[in-house]
ModelCIF file with pLDDT and N, C-alpha, C, O atoms, coordinates in Angstrom:
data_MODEL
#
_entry.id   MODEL 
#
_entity.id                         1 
_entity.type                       polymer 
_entity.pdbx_number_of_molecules   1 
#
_entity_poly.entity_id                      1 
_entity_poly.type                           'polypeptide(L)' 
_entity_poly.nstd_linkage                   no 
_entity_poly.nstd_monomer                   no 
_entity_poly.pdbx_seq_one_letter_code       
;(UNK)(UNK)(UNK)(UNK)(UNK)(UNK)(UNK)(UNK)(UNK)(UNK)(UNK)(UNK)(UNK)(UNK)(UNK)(UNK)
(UNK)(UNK)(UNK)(UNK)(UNK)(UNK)(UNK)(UNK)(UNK)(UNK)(UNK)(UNK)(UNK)(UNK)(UNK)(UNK)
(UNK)(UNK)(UNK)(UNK)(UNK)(UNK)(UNK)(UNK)(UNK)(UNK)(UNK)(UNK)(UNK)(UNK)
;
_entity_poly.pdbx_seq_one_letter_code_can   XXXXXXXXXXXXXXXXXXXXXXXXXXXXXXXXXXXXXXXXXXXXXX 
_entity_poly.pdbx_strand_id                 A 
#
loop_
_entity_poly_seq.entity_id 
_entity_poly_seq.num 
_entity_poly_seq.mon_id 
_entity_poly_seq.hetero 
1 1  UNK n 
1 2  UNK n 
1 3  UNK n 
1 4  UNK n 
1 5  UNK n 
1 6  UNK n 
1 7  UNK n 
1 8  UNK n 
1 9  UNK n 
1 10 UNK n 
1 11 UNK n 
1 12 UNK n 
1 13 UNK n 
1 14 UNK n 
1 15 UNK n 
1 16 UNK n 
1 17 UNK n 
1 18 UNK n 
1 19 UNK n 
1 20 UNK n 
1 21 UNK n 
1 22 UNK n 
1 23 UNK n 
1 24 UNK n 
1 25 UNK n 
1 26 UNK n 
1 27 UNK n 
1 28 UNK n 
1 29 UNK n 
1 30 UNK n 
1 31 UNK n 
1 32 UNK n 
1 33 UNK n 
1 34 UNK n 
1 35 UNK n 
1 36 UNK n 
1 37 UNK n 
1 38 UNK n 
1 39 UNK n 
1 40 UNK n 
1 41 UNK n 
1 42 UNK n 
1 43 UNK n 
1 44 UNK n 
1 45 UNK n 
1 46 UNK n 
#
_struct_asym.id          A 
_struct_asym.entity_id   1 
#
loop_
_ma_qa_metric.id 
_ma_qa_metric.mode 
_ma_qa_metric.name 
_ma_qa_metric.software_group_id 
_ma_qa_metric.type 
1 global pLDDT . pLDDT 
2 local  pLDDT . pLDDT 
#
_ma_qa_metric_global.metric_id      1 
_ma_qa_metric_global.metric_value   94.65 
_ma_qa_metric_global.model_id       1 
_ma_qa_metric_global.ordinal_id     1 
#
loop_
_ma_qa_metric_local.label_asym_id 
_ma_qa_metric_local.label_comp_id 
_ma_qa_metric_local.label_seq_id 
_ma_qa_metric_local.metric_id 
_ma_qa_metric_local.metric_value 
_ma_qa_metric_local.model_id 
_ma_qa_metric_local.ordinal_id 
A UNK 1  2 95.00 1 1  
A UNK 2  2 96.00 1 2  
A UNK 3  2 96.00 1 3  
A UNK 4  2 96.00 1 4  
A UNK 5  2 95.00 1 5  
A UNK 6  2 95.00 1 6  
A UNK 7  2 96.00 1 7  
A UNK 8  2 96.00 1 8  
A UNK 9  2 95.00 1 9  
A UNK 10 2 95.00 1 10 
A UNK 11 2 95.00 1 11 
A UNK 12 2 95.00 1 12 
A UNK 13 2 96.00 1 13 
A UNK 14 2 95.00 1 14 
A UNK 15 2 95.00 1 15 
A UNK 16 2 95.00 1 16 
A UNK 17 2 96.00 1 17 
A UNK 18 2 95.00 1 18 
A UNK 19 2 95.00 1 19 
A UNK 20 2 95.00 1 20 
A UNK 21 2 95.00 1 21 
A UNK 22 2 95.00 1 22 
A UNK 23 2 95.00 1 23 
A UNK 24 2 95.00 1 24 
A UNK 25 2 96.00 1 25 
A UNK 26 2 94.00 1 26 
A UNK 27 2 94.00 1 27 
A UNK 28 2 95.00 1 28 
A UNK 29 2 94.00 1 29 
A UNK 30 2 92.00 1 30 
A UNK 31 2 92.00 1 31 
A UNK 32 2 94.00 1 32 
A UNK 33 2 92.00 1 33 
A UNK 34 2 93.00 1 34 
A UNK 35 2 96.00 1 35 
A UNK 36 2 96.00 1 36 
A UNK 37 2 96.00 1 37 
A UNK 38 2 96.00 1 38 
A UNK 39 2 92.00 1 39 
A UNK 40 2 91.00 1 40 
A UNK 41 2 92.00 1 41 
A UNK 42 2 93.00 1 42 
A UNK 43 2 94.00 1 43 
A UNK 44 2 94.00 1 44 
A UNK 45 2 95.00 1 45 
A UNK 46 2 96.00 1 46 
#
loop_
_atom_site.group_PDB 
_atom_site.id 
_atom_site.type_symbol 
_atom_site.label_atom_id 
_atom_site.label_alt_id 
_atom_site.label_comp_id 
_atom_site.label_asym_id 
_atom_site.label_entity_id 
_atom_site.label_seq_id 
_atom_site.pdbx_PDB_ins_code 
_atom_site.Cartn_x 
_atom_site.Cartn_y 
_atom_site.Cartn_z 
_atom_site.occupancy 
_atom_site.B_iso_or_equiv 
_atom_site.pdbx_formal_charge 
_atom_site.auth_seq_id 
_atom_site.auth_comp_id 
_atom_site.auth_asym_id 
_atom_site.auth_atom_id 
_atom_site.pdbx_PDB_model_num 
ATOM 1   N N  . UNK A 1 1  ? -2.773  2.410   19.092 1.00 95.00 ? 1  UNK A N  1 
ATOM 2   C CA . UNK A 1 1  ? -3.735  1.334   19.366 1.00 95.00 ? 1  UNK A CA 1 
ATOM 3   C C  . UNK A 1 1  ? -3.389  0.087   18.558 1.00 95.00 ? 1  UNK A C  1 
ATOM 4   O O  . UNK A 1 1  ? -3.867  -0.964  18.986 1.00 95.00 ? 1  UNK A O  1 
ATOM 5   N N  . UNK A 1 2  ? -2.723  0.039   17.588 1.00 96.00 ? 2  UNK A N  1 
ATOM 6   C CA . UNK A 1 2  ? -2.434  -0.790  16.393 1.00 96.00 ? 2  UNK A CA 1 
ATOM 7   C C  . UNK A 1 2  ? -1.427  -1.443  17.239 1.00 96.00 ? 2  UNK A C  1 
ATOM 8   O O  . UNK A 1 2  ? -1.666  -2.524  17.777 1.00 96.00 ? 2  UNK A O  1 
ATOM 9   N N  . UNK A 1 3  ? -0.086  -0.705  17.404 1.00 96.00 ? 3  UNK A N  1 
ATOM 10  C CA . UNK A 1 3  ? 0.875   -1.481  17.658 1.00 96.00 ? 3  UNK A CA 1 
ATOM 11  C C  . UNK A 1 3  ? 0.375   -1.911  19.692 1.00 96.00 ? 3  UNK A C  1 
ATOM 12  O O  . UNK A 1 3  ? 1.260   -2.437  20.366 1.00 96.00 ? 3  UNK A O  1 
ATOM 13  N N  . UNK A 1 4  ? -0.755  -1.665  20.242 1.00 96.00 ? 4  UNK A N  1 
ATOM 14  C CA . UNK A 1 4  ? -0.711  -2.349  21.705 1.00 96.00 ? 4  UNK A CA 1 
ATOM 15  C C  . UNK A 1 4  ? -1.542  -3.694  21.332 1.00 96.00 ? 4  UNK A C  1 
ATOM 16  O O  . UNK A 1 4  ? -1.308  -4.826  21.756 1.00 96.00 ? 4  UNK A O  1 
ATOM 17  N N  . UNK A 1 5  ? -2.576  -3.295  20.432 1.00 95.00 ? 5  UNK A N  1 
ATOM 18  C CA . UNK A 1 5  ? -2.889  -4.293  19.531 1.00 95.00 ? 5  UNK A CA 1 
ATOM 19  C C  . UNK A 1 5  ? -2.071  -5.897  19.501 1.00 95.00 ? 5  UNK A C  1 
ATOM 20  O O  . UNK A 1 5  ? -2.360  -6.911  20.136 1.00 95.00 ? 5  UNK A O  1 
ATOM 21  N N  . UNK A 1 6  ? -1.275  -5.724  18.787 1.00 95.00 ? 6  UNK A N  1 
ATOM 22  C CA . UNK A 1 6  ? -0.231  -6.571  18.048 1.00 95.00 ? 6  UNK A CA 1 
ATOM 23  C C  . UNK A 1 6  ? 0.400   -6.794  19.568 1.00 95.00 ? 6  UNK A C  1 
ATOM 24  O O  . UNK A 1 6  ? 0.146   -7.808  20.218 1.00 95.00 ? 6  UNK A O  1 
ATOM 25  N N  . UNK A 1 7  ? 0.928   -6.133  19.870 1.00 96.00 ? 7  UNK A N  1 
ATOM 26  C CA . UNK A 1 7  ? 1.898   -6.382  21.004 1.00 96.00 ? 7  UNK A CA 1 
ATOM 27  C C  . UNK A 1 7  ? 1.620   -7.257  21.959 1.00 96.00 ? 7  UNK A C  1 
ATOM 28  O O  . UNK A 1 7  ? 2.461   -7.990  22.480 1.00 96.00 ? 7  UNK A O  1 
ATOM 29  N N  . UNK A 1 8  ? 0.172   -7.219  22.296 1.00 96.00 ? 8  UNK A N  1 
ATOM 30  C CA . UNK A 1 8  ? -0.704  -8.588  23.288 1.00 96.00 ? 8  UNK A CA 1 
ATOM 31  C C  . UNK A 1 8  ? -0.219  -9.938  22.861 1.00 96.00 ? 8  UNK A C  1 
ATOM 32  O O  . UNK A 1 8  ? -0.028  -10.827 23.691 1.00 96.00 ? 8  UNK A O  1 
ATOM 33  N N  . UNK A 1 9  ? -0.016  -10.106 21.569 1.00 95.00 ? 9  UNK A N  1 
ATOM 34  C CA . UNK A 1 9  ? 0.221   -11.562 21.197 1.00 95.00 ? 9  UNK A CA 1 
ATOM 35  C C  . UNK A 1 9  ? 1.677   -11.169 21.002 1.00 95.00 ? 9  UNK A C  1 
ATOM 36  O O  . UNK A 1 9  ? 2.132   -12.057 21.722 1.00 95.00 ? 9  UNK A O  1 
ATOM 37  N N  . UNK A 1 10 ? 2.888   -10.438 20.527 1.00 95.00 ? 10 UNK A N  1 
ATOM 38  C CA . UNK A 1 10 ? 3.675   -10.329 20.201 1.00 95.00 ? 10 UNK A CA 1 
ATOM 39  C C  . UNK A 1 10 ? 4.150   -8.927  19.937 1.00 95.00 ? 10 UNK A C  1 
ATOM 40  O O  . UNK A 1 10 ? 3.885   -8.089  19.075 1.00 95.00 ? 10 UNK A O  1 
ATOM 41  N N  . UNK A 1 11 ? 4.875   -8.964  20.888 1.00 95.00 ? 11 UNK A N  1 
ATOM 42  C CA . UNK A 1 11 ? 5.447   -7.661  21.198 1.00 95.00 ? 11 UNK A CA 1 
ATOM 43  C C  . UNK A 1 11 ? 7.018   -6.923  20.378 1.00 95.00 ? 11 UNK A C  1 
ATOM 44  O O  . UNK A 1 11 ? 7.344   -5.762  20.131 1.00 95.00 ? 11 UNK A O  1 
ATOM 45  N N  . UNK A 1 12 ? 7.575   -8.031  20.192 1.00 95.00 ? 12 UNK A N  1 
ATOM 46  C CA . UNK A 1 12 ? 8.419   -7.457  19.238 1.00 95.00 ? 12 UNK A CA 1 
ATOM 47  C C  . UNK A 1 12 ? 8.159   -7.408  17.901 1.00 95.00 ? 12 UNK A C  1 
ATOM 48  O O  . UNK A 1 12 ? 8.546   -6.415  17.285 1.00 95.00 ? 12 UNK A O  1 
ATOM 49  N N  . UNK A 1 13 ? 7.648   -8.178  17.391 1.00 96.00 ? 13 UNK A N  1 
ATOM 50  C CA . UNK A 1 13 ? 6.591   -7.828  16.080 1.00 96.00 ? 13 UNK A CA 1 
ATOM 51  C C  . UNK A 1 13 ? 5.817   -6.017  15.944 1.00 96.00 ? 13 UNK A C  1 
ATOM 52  O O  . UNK A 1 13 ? 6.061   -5.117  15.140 1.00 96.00 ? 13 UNK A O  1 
ATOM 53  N N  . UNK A 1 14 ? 5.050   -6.070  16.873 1.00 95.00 ? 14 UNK A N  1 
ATOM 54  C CA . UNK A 1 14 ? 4.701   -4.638  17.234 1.00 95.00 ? 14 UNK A CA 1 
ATOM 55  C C  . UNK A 1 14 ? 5.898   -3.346  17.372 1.00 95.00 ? 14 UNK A C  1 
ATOM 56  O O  . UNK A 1 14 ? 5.617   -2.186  17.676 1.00 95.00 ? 14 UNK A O  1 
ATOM 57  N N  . UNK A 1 15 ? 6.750   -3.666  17.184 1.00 95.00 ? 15 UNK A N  1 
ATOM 58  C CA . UNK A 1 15 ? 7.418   -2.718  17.210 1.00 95.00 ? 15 UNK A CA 1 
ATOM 59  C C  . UNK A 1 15 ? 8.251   -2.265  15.494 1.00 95.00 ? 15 UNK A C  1 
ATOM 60  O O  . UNK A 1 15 ? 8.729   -1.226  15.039 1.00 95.00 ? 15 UNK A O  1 
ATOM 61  N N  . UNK A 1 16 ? 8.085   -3.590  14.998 1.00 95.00 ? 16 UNK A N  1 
ATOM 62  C CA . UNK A 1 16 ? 8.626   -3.919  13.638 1.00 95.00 ? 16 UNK A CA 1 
ATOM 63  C C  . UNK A 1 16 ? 7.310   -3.188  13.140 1.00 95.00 ? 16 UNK A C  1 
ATOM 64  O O  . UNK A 1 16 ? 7.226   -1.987  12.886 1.00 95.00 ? 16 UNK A O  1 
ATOM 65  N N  . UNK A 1 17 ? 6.353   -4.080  13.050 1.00 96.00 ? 17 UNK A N  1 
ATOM 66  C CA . UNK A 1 17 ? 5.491   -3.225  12.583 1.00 96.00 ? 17 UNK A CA 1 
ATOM 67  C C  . UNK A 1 17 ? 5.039   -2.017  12.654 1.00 96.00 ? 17 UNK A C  1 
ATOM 68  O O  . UNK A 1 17 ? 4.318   -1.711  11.705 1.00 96.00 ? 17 UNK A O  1 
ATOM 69  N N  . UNK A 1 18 ? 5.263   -0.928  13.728 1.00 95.00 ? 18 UNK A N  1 
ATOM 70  C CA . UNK A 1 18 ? 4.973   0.131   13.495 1.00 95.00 ? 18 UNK A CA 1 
ATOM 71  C C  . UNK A 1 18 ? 6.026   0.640   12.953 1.00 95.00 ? 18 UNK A C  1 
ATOM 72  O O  . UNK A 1 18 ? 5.760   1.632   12.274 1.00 95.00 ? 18 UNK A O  1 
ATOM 73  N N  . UNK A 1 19 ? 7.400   0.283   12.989 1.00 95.00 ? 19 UNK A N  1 
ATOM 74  C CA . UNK A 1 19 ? 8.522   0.577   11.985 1.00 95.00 ? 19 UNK A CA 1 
ATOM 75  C C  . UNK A 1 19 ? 7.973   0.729   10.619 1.00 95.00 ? 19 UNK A C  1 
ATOM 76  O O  . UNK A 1 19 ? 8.175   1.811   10.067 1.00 95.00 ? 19 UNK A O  1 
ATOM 77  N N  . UNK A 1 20 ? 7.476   0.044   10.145 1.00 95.00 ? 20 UNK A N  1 
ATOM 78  C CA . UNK A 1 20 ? 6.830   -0.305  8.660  1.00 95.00 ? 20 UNK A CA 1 
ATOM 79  C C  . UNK A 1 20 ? 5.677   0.971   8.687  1.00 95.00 ? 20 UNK A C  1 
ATOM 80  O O  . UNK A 1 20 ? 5.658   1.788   7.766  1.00 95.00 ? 20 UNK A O  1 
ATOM 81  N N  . UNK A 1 21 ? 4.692   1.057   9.873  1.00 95.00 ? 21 UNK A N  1 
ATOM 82  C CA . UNK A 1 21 ? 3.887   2.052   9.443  1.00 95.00 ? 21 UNK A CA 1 
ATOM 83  C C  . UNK A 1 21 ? 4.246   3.245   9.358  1.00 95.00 ? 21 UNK A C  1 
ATOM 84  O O  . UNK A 1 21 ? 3.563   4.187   8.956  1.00 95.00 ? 21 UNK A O  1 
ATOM 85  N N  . UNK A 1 22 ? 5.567   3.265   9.812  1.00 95.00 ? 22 UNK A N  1 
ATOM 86  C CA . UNK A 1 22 ? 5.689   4.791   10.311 1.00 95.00 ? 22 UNK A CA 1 
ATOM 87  C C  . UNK A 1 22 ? 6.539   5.054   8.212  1.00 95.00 ? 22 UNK A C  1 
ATOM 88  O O  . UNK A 1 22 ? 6.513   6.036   7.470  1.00 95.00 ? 22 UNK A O  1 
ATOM 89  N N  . UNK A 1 23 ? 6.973   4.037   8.075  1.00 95.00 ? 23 UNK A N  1 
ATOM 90  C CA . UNK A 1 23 ? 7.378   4.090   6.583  1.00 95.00 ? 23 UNK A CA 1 
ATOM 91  C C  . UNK A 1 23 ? 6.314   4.257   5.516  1.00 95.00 ? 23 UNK A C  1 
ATOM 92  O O  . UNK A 1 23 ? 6.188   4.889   4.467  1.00 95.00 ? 23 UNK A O  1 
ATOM 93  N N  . UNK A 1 24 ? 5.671   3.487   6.182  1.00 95.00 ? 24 UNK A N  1 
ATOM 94  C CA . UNK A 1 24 ? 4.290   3.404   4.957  1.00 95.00 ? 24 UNK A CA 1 
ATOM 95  C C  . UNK A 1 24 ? 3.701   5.039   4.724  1.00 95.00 ? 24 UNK A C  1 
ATOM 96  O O  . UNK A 1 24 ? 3.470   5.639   3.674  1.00 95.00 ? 24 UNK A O  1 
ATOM 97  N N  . UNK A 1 25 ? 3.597   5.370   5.815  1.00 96.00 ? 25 UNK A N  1 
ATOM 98  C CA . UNK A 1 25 ? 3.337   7.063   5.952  1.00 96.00 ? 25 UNK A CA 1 
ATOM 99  C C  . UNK A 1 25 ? 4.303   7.558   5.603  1.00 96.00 ? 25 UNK A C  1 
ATOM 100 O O  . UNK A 1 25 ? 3.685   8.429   4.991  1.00 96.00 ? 25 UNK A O  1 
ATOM 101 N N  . UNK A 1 26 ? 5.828   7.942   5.333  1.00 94.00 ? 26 UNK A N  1 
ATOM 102 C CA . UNK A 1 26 ? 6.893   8.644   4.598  1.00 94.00 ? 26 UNK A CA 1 
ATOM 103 C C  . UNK A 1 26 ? 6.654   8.495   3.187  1.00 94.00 ? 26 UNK A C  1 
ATOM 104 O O  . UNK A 1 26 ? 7.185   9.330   2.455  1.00 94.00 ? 26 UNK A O  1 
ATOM 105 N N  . UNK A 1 27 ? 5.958   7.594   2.673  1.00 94.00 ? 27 UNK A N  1 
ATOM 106 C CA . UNK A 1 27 ? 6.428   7.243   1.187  1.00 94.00 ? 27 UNK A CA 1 
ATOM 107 C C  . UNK A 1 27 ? 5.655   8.336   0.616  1.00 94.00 ? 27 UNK A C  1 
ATOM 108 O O  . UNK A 1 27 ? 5.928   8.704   -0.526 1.00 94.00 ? 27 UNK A O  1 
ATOM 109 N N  . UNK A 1 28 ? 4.254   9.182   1.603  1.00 95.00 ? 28 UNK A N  1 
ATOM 110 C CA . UNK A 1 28 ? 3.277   9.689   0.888  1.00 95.00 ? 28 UNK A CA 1 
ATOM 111 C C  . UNK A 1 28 ? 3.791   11.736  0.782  1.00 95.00 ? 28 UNK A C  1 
ATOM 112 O O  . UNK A 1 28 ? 3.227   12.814  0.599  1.00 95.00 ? 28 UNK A O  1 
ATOM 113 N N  . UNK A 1 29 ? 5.409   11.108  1.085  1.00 94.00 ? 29 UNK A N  1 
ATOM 114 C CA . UNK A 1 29 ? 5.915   12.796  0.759  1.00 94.00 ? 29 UNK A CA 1 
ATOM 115 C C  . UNK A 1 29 ? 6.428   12.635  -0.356 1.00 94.00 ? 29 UNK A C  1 
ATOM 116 O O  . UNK A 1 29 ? 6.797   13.751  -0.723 1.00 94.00 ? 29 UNK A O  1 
ATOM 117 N N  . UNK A 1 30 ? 6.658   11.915  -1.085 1.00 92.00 ? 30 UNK A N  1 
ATOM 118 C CA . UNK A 1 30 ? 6.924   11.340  -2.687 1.00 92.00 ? 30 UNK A CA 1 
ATOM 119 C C  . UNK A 1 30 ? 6.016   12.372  -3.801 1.00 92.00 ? 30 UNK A C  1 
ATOM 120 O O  . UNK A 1 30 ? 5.952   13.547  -4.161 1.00 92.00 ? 30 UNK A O  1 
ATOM 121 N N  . UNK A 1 31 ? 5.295   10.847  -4.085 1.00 92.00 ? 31 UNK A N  1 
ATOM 122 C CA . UNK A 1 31 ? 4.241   11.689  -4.995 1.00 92.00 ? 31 UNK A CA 1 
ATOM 123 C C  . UNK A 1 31 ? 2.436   11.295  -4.127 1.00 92.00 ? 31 UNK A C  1 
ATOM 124 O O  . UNK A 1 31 ? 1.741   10.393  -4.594 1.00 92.00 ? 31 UNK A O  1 
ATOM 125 N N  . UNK A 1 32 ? 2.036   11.995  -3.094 1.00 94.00 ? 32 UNK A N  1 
ATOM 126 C CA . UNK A 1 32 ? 1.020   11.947  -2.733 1.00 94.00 ? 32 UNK A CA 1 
ATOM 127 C C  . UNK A 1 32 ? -0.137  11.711  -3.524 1.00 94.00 ? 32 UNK A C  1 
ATOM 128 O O  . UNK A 1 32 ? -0.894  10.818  -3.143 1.00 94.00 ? 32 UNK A O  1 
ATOM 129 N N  . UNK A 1 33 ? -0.494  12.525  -4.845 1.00 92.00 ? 33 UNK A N  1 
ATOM 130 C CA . UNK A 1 33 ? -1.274  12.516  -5.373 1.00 92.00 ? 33 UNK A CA 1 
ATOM 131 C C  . UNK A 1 33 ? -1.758  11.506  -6.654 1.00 92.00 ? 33 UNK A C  1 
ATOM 132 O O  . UNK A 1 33 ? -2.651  11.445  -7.499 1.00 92.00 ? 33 UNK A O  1 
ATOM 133 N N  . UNK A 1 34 ? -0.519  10.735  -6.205 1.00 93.00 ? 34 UNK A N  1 
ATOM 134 C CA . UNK A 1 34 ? -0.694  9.742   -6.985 1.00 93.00 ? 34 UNK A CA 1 
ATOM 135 C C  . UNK A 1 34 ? -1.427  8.505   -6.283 1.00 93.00 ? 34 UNK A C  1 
ATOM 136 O O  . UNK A 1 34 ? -1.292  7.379   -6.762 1.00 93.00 ? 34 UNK A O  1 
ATOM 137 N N  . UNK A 1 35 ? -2.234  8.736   -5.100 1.00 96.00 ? 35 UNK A N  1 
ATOM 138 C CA . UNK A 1 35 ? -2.952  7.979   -4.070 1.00 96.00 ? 35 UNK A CA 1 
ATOM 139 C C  . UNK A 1 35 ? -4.097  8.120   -4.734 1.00 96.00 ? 35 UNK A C  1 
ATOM 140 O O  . UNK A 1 35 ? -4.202  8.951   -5.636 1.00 96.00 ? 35 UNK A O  1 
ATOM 141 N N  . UNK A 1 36 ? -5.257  7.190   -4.304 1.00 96.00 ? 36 UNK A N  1 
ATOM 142 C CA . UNK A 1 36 ? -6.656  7.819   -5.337 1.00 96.00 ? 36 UNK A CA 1 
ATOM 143 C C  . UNK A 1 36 ? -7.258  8.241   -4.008 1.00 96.00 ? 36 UNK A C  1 
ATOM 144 O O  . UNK A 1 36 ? -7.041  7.685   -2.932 1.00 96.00 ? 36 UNK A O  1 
ATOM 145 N N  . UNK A 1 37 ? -8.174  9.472   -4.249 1.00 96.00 ? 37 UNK A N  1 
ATOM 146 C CA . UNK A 1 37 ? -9.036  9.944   -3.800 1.00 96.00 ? 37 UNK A CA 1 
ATOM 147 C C  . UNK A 1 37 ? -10.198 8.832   -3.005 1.00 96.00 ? 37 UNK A C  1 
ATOM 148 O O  . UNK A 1 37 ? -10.500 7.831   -3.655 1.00 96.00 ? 37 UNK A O  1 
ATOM 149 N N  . UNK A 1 38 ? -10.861 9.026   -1.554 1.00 96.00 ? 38 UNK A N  1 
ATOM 150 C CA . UNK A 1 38 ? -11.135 7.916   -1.358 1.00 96.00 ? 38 UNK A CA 1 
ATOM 151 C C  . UNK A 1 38 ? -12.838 8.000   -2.162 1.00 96.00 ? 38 UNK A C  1 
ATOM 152 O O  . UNK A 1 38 ? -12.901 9.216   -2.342 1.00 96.00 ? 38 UNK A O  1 
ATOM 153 N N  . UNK A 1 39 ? -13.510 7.713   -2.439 1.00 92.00 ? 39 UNK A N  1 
ATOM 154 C CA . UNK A 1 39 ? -15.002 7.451   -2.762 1.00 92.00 ? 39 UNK A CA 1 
ATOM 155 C C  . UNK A 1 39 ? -15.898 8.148   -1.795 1.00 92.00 ? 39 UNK A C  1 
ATOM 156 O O  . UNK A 1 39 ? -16.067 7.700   -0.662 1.00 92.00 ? 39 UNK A O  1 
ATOM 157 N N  . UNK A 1 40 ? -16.520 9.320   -2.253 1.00 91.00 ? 40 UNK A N  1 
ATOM 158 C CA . UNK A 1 40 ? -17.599 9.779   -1.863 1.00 91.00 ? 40 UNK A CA 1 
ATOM 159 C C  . UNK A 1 40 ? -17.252 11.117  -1.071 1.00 91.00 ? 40 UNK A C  1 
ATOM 160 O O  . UNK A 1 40 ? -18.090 11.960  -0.750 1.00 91.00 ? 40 UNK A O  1 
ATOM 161 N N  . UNK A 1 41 ? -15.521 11.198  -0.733 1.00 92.00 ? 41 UNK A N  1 
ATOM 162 C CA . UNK A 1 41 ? -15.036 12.266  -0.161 1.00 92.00 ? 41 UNK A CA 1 
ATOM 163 C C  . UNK A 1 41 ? -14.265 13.249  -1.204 1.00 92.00 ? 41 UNK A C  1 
ATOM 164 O O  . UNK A 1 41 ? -13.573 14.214  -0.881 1.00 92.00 ? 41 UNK A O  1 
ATOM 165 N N  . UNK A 1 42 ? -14.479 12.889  -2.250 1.00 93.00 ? 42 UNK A N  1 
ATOM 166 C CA . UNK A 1 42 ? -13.649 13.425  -3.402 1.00 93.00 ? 42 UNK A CA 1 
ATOM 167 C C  . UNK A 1 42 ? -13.332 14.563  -2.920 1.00 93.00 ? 42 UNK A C  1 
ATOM 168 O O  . UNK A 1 42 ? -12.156 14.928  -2.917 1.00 93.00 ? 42 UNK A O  1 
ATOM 169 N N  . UNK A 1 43 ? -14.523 15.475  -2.330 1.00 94.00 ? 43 UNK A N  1 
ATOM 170 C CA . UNK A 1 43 ? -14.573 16.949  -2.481 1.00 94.00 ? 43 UNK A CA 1 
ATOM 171 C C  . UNK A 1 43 ? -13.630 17.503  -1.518 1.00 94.00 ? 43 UNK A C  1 
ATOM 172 O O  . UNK A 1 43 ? -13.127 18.618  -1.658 1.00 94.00 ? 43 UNK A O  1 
ATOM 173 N N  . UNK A 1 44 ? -13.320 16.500  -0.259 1.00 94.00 ? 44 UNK A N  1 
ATOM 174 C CA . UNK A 1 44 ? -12.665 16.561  0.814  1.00 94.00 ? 44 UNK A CA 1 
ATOM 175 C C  . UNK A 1 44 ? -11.345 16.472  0.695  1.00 94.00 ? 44 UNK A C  1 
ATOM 176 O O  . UNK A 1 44 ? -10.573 16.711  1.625  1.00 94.00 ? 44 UNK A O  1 
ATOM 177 N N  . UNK A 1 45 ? -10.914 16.040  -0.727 1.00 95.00 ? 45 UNK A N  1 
ATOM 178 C CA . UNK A 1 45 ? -9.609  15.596  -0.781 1.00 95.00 ? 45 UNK A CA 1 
ATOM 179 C C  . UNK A 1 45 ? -9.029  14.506  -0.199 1.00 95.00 ? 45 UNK A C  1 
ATOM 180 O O  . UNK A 1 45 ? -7.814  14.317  -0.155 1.00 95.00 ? 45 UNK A O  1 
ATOM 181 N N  . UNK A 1 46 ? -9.689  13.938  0.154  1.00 96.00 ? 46 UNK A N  1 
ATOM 182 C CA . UNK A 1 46 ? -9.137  12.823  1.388  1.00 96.00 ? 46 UNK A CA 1 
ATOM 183 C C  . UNK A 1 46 ? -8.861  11.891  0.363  1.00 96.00 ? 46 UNK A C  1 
ATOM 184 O O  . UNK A 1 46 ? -8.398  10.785  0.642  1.00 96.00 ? 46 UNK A O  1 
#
């Protein structure tokens, strides 16, 4: 939805950019837990 999003105004952008998201999501096989916990889901781990 993100990248059809983007793509309405600019379509090759949208493709860069989900390049980037799809990276942004690899980095979190690193050190995951070094992400903070979000607020109020602590228990969830999320």
């Amino acid at each position: 939805r993100i990248g059809d999003y983007i793509a309405q105004d600019n379509p090759t952008r949208a493709i860069s950019f989900m390049h980037e998201l799809r990276k942004a999501t690899e980095v979190l096989s690193v050190f995951p837990e070094a992400f903070p916990l979000v607020s109020g889901y602590e228990d969830t781990g999320i």
